[in-house]
Protein backbone atom coordinates (compact mmCIF):
# COMPACT_ATOMS: atom_id res chain seq x y z
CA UNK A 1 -62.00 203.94 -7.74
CA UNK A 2 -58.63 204.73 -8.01
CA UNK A 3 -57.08 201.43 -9.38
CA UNK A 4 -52.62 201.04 -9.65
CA UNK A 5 -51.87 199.52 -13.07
CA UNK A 6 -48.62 197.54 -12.80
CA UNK A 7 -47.48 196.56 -16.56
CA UNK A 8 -43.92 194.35 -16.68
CA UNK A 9 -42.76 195.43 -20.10
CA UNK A 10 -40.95 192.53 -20.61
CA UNK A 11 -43.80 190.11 -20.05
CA UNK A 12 -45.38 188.74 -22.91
CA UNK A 13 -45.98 189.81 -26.65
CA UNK A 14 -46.68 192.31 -28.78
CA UNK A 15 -50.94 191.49 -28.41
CA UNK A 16 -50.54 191.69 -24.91
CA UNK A 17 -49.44 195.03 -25.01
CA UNK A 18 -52.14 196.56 -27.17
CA UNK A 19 -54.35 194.86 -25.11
CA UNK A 20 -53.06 195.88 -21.73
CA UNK A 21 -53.79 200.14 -23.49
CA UNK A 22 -56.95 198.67 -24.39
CA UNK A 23 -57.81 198.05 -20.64
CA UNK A 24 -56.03 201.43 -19.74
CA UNK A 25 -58.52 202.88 -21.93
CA UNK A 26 -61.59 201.24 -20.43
CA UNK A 27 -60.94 202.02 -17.00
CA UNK A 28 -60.23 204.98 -17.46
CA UNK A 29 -63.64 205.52 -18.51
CA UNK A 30 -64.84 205.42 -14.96
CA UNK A 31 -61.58 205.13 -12.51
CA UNK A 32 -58.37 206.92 -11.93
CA UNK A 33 -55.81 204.69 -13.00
CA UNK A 34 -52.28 205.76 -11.97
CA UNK A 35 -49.73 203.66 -14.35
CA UNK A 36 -46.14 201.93 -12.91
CA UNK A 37 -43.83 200.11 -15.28
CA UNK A 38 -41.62 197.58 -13.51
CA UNK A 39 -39.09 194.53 -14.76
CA UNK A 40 -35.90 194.44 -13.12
CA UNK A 41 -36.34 193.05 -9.33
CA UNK A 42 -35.01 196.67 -7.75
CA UNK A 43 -38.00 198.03 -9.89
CA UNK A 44 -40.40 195.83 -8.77
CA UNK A 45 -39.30 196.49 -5.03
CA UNK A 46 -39.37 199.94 -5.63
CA UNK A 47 -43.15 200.01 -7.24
CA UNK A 48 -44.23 197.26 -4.72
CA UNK A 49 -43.13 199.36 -2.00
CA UNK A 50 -45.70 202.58 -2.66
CA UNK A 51 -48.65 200.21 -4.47
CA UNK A 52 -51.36 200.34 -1.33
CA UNK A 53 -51.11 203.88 -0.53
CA UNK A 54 -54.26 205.49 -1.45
CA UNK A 55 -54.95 202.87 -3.73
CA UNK A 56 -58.58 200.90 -4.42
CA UNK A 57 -57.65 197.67 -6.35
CA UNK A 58 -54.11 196.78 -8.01
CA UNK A 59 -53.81 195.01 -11.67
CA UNK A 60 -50.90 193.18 -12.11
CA UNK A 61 -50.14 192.69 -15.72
CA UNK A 62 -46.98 189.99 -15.82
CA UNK A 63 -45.90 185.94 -15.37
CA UNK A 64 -46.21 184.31 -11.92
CA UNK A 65 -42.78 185.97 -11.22
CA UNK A 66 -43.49 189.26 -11.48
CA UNK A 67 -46.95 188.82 -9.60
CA UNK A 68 -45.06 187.39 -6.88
CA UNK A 69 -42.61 189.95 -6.22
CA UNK A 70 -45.23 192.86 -6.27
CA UNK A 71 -47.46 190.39 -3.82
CA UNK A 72 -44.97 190.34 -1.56
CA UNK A 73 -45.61 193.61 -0.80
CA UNK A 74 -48.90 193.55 -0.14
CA UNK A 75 -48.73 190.47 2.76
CA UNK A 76 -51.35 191.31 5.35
CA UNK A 77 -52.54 194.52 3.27
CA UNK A 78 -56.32 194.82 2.72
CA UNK A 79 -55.85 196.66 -1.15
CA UNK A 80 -57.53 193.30 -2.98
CA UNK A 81 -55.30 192.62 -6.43
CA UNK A 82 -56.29 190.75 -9.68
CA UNK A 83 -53.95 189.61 -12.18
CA UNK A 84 -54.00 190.58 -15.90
CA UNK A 85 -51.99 187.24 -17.21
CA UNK A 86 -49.15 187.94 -19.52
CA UNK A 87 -46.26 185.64 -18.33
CA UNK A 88 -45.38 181.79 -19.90
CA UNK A 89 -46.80 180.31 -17.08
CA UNK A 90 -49.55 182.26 -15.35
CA UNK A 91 -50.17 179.28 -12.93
CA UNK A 92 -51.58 181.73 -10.27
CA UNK A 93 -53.67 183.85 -12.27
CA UNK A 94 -55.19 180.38 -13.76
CA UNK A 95 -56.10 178.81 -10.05
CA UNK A 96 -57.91 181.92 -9.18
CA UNK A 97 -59.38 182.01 -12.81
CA UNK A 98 -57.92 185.81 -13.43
CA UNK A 99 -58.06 185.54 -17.25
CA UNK A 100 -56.70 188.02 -20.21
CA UNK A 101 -60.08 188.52 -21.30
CA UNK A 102 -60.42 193.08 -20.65
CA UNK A 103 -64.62 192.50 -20.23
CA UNK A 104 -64.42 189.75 -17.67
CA UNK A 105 -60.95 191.87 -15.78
CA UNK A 106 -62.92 194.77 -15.57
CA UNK A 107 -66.46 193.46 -14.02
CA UNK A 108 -64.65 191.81 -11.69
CA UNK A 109 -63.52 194.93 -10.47
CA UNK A 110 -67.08 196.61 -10.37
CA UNK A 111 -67.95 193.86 -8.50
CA UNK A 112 -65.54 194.66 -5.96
CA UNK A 113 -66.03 190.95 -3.93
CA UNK A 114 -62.51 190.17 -2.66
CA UNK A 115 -61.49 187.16 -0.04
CA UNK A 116 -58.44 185.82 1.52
CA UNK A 117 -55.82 183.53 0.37
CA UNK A 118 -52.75 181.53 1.95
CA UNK A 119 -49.12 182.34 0.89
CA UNK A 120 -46.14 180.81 2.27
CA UNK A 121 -43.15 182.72 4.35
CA UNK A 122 -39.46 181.67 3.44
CA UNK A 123 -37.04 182.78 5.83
CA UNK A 124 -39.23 184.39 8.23
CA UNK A 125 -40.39 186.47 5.17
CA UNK A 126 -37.67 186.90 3.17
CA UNK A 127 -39.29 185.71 0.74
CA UNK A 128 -42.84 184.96 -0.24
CA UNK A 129 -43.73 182.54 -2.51
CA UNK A 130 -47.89 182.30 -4.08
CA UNK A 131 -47.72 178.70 -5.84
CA UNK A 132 -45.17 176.35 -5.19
CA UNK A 133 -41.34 175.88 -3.80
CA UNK A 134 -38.88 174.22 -5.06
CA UNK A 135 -35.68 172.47 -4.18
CA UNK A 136 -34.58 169.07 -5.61
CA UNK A 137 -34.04 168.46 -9.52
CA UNK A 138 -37.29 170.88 -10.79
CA UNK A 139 -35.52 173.82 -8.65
CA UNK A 140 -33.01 172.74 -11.95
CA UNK A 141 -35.29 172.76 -14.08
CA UNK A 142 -36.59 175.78 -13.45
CA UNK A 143 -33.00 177.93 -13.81
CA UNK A 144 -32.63 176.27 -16.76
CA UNK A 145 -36.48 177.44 -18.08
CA UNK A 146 -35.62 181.46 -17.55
CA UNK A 147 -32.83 181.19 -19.60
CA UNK A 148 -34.66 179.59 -22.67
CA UNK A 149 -36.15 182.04 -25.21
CA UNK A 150 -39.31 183.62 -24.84
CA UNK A 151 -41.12 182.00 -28.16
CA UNK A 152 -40.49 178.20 -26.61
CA UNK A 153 -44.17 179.44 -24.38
CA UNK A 154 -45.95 176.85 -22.74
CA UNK A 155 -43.86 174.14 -23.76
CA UNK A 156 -40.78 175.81 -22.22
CA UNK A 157 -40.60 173.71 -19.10
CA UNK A 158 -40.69 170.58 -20.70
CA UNK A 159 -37.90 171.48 -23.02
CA UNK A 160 -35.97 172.62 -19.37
CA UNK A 161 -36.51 169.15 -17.90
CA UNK A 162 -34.91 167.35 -20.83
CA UNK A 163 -31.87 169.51 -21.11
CA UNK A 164 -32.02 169.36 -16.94
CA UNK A 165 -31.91 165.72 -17.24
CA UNK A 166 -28.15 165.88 -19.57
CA UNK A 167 -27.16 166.55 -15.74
CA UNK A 168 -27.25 165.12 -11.93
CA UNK A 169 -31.36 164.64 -11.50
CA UNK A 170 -31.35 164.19 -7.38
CA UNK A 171 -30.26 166.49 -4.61
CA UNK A 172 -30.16 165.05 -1.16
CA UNK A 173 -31.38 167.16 1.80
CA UNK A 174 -32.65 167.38 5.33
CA UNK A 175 -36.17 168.03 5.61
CA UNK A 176 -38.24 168.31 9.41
CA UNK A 177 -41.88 169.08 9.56
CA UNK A 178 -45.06 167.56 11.27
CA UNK A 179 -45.57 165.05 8.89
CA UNK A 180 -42.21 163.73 7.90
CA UNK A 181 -38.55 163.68 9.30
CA UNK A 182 -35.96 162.28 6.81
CA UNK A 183 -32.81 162.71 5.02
CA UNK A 184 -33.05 161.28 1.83
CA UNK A 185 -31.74 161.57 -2.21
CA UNK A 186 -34.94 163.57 -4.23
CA UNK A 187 -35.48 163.65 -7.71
CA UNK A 188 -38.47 165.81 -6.67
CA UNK A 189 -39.02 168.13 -3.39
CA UNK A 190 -41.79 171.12 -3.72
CA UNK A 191 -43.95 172.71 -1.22
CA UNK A 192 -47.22 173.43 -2.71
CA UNK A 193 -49.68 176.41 -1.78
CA UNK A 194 -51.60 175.78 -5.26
CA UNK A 195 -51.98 173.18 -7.55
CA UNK A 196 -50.09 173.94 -10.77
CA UNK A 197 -47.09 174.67 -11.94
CA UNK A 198 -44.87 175.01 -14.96
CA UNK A 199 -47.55 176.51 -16.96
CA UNK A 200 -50.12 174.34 -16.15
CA UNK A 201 -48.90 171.21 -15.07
CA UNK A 202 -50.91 169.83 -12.02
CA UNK A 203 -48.56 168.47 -9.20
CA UNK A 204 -50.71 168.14 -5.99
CA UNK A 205 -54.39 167.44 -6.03
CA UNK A 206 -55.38 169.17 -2.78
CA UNK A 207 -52.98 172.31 -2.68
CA UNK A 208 -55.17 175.27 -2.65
CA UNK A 209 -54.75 178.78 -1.98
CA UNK A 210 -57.77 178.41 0.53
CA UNK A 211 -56.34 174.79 2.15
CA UNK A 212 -56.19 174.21 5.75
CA UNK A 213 -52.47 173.20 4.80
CA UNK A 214 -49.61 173.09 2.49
CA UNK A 215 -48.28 170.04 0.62
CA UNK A 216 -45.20 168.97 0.53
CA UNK A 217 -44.74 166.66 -2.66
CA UNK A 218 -41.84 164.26 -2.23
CA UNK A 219 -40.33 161.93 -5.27
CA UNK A 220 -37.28 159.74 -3.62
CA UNK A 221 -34.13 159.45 -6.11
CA UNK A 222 -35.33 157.53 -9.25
CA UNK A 223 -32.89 156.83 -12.63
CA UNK A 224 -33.15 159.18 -15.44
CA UNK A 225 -35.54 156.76 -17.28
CA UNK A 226 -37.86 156.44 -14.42
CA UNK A 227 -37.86 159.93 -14.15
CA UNK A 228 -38.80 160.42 -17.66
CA UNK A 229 -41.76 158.33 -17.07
CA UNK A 230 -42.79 160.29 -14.19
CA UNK A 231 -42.37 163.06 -15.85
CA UNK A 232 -44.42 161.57 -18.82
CA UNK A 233 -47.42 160.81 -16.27
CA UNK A 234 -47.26 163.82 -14.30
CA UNK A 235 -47.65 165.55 -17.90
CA UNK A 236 -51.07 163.23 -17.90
CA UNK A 237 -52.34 164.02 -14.28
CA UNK A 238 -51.74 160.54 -13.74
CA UNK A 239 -49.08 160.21 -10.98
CA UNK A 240 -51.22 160.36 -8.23
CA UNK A 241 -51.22 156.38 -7.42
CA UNK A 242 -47.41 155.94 -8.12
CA UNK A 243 -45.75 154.39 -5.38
CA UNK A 244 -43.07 156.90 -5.85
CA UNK A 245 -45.12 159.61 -5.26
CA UNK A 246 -46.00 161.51 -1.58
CA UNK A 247 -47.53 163.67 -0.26
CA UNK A 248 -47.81 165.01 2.81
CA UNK A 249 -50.23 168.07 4.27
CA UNK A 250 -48.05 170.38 6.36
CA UNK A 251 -48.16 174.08 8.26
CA UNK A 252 -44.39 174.75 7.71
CA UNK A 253 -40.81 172.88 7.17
CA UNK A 254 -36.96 173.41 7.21
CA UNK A 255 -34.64 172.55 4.68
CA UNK A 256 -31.25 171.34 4.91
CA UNK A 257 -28.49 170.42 2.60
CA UNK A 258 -26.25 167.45 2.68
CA UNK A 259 -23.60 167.30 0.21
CA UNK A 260 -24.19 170.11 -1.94
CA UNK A 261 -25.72 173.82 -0.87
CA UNK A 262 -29.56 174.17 -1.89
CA UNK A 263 -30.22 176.39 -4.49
CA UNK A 264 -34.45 176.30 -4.27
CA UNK A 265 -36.85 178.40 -6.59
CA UNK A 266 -40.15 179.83 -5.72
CA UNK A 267 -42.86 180.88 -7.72
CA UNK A 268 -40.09 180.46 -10.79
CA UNK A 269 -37.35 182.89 -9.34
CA UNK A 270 -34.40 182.12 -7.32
CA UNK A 271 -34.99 182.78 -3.73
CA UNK A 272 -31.51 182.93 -1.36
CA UNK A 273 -29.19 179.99 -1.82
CA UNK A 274 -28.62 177.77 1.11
CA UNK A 275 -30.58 176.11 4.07
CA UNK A 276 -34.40 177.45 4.23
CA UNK A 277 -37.02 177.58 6.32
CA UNK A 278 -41.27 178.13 5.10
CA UNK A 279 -44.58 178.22 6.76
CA UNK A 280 -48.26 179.03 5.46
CA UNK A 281 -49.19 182.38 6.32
CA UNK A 282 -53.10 181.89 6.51
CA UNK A 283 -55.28 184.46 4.93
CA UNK A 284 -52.46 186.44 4.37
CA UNK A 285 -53.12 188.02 0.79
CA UNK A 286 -56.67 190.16 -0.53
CA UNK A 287 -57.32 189.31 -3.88
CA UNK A 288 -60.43 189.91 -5.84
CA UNK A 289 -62.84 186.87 -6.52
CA UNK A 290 -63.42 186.11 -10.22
CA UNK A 291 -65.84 184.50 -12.14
């Protein structure tokens, strides 16, 4: 086969990277493996832009971010990808079970059994996000996580929330969809297309890649100290039966601001600031299955 290795340089640590030439090595034992190194956005574009021409399988080695941008890409293509987890978070490459282990990576790909997943469209495809969108205080939260320093790992989100929560902790928006019609103050707005995120930190317990629907996950303006809590239970997996808590199984919404312009995140990355629109794009992505 002739498999596309796509390495972010920036992603992950030194162990990674031996490991990464390790897996070079072993597929090269029986596959051509043609090798592109992307960090910056423009060189992501640029590599995601040639990936499925005469190309078996794809390996993306990175976080959730750079997976994203290269999937974009690849909407509606038939060129199955598996990820090769390297980022802080990693929360698609963990609900598809795509580990770092080189053995199980590579008989995956002799197995060659690939399947269909949902994405979501933002802005008519714009942008594409794989796990969740954001745009209420974690959309905060989030900016404030890709600034901290690499060696803060897992437990980097949680240190964003608390320094998140030094500032305002609601945004108030517009939101239309099938299920709900409101304007109201949120302390937490996200649009789910997989369970996790953060780096592990399960938010809706029916968002799936393979749903009939996405979930949008609402949390109505709380205090600071409330919102610790929430935080603190969320952290458990035990929000589910707060009152404060909904959440609602959708095809697509629009988003609105009110009194300040929205500035939401997707997949951990900025996406265009201002008013937004998203739908599920069913079956839209060929990944390989992994066990």
């Amino acid at each position: 086969m002739r498999i596309a290795l796509v390495v972010n340089p920036t992603s992950g640590r030194k162990f990674n990277r031996e490991a990464i030439k390790i897996l070079r090595d072993r597929l090269l034992e029986n596959h051509q493996v043609e090798d592109f190194s992307a960090s910056s956005d423009k060189e992501l574009d640029d590599v995601g832009k040639v990936l499925s021409k005469n190309i078996d399988v794809i390996i993306i080695c990175g976080g959730d971010g750079t997976v994203s941008r290269i999937c974009s890409y690849l909407i509606n293509s038939d060129v199955p990808l598996i990820v090769y987890p390297t980022g802080s978070g990693n929360d698609f490459a963990n609900h598809l079970n795509m580990t770092d282990d080189v053995n199980s990576l590579i008989k995956n790909i002799e197995r060659f059994e690939t399947k269909k997943i949902n994405t979501i469209s933002i802005n008519d495809g714009q942008h594409h996000s794989l796990t969740i969108s954001c745009f209420a205080f974690e959309a905060k939260v989030n900016r404030i996580a890709s600034t901290l320093p690499r060696f803060f790992g897992r437990v980097k989100y949680t240190v964003a929330t608390f320094v998140a929560l030094l500032g305002k902790s609601h945004e108030t928006v517009n939101i239309e969809s099938s299920a709900v019609s409101e304007t109201n103050s949120y302390s937490l707005a996200i649009l789910a297309n997989a369970p996790s995120f953060g780096g592990g930190m399960i938010i809706s317990n029916k968002a799936n890649v393979e749903a009939d629907d996405l979930y949008l996950i609402l949390v109505n303006k709380v205090n600071k100290l409330k919102l610790i809590y929430l935080f603190l239970l969320l952290l458990a997996g035990k929000h589910y039966g707060r009152p404060e808590f909904r959440q609602y199984p959708v095809k697509s919404i629009e988003v609105k601001g009110v009194d300040t312009v929205i500035r939401a995140q997707s997949d951990g990355d900025s996406i265009s600031i201002g008013d937004f629109t998203a739908k599920m794009l069913p079956k839209s992505l060929t990944v390989l299955v992994c066990n």
